[in-house]
PDB file of N, CA and C in Angstrom:
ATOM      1  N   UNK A   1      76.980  93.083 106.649  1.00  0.00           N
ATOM      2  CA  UNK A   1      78.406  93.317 106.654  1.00  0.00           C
ATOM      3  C   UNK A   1      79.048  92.299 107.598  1.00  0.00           C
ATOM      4  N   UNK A   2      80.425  91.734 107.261  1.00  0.00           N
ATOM      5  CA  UNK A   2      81.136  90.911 107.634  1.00  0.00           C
ATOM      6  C   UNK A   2      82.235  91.139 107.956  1.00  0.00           C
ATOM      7  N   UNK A   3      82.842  91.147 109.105  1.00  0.00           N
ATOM      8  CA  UNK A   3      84.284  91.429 109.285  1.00  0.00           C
ATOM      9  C   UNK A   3      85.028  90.038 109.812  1.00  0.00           C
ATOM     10  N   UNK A   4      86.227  89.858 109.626  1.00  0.00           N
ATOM     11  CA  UNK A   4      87.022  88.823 109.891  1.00  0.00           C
ATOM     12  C   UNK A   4      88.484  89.489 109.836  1.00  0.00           C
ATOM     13  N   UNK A   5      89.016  88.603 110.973  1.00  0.00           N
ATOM     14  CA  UNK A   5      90.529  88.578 110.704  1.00  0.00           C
ATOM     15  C   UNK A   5      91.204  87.701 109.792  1.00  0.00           C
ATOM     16  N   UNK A   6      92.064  88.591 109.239  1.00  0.00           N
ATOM     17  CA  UNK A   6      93.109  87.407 107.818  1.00  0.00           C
ATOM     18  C   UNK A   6      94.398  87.639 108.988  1.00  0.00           C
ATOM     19  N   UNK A   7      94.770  86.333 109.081  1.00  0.00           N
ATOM     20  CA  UNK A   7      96.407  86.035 109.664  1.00  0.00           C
ATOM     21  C   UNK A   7      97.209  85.075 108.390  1.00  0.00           C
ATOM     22  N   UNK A   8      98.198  85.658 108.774  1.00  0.00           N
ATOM     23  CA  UNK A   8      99.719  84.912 108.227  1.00  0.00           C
ATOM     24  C   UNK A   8     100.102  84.580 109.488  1.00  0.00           C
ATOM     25  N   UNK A   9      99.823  83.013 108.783  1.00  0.00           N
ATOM     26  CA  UNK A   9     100.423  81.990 110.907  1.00  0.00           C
ATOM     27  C   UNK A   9     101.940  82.196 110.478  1.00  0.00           C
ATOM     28  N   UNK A  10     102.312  82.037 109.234  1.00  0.00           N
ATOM     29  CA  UNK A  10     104.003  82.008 109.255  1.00  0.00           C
ATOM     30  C   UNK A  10     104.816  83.229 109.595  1.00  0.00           C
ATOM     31  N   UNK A  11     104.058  84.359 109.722  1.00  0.00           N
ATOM     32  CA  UNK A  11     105.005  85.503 110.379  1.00  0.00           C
ATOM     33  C   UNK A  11     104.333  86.056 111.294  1.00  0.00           C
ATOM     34  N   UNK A  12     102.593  86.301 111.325  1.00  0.00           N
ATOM     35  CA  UNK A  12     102.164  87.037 112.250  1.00  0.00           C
ATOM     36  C   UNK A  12     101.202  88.423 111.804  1.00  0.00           C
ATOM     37  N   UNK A  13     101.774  88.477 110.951  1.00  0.00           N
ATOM     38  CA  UNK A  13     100.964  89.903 110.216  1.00  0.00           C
ATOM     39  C   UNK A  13      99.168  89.343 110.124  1.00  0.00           C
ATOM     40  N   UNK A  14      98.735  90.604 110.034  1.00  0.00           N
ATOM     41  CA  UNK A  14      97.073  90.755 110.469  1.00  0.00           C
ATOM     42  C   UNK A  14      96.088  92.034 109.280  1.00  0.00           C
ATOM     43  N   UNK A  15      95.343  91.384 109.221  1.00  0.00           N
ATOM     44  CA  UNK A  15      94.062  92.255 108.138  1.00  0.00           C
ATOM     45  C   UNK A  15      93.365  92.198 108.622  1.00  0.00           C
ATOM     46  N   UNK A  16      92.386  93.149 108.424  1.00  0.00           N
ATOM     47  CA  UNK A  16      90.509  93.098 108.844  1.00  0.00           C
ATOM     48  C   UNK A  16      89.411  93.167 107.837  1.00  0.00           C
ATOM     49  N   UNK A  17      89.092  91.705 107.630  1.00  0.00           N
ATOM     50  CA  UNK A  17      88.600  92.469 106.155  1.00  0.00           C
ATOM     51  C   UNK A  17      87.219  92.263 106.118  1.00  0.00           C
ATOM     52  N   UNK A  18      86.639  93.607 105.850  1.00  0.00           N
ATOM     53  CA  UNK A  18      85.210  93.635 105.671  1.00  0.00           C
ATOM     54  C   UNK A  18      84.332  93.326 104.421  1.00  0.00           C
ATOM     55  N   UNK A  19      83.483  92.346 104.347  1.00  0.00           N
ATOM     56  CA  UNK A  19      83.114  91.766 103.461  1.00  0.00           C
ATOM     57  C   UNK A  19      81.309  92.537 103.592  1.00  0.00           C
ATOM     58  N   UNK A  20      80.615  92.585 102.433  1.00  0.00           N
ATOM     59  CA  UNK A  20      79.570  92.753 102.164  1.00  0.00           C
ATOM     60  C   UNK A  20      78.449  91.736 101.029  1.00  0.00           C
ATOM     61  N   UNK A  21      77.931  90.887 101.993  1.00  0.00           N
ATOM     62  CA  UNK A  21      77.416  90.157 100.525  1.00  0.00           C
ATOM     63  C   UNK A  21      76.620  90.781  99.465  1.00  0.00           C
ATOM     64  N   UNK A  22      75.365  91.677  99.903  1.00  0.00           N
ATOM     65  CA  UNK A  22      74.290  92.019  98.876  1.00  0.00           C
ATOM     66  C   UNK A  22      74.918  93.294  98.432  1.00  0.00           C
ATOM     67  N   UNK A  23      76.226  93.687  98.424  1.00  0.00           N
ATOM     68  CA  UNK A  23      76.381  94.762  97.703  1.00  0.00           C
ATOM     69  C   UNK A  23      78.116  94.044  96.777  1.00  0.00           C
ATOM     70  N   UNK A  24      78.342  93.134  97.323  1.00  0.00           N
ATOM     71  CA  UNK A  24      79.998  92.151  96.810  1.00  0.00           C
ATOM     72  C   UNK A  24      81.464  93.897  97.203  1.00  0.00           C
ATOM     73  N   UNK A  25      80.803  94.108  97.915  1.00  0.00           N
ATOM     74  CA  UNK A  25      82.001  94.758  98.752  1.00  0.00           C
ATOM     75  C   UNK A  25      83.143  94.640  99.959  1.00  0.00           C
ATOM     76  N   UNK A  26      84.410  94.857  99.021  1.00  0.00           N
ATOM     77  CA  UNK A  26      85.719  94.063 100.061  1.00  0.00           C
ATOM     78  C   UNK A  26      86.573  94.917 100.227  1.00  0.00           C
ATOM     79  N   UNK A  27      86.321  95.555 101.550  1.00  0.00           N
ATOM     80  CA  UNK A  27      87.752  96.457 102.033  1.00  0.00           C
ATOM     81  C   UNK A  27      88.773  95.198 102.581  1.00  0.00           C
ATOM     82  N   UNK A  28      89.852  95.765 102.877  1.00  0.00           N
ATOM     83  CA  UNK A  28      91.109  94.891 103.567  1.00  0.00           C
ATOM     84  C   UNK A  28      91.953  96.138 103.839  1.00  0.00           C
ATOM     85  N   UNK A  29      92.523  96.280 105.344  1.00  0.00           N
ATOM     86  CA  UNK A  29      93.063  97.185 106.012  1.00  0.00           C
ATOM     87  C   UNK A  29      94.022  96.490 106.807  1.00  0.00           C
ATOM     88  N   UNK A  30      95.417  97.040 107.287  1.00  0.00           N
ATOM     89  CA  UNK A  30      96.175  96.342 108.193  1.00  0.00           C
ATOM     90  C   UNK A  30      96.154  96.336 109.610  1.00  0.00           C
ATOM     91  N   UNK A  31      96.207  95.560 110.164  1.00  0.00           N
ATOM     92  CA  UNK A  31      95.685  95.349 111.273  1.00  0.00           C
ATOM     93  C   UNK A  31      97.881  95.696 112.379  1.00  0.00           C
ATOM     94  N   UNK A  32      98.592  95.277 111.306  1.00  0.00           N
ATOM     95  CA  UNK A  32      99.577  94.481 111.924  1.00  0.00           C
ATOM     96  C   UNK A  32     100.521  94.860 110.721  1.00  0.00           C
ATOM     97  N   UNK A  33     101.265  95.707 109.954  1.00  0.00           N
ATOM     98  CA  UNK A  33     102.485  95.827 109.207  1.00  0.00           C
ATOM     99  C   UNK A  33     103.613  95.286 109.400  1.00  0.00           C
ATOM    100  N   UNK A  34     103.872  95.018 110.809  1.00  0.00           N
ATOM    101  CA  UNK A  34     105.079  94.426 110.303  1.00  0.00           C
ATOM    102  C   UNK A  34     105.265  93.034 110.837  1.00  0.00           C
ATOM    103  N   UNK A  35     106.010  92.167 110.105  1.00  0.00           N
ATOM    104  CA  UNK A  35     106.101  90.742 110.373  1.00  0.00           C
ATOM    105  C   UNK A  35     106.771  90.415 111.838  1.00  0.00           C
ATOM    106  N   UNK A  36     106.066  89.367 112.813  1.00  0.00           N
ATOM    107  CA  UNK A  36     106.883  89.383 114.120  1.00  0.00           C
ATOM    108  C   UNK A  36     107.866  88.560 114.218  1.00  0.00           C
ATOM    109  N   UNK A  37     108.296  88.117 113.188  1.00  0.00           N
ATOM    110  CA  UNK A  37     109.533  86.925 112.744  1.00  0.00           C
ATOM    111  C   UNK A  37     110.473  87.361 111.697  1.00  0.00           C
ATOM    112  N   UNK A  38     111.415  87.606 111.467  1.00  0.00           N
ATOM    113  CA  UNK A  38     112.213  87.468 110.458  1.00  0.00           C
ATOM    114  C   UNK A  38     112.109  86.391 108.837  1.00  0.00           C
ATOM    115  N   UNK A  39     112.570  86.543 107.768  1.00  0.00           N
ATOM    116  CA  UNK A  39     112.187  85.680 106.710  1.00  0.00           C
ATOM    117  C   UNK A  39     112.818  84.332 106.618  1.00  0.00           C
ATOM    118  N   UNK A  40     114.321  84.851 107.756  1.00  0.00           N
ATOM    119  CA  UNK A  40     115.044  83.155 107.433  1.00  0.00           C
ATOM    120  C   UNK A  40     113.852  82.605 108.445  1.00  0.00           C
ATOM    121  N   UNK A  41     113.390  83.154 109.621  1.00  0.00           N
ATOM    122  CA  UNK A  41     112.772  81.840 110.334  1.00  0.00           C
ATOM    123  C   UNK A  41     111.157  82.151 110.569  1.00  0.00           C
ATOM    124  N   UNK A  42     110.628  82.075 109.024  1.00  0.00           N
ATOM    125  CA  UNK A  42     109.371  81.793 108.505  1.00  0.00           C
ATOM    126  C   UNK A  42     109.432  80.417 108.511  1.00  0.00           C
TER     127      UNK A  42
END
């Protein structure tokens, strides 16, 4: 089992996503809901 963080550098938001090779299993959970920037200044 594999875990990693997924980031969005352009707002900030965060995942954890657990990867499994010998079984090809992929959770993804939020780490981070809400964006720490606004969309005009993405």
């Amino acid at each position: 089992m594999w875990n990693f963080i997924k980031l969005n550098t352009r707002n900030g938001q965060m995942w954890q996503v657990q990867f499994d090779v010998e079984g090809d299993n992929q959770i993804e959970t939020f780490l981070s809901l809400f964006p720490l920037v606004s969309k005009e200044k993405e």
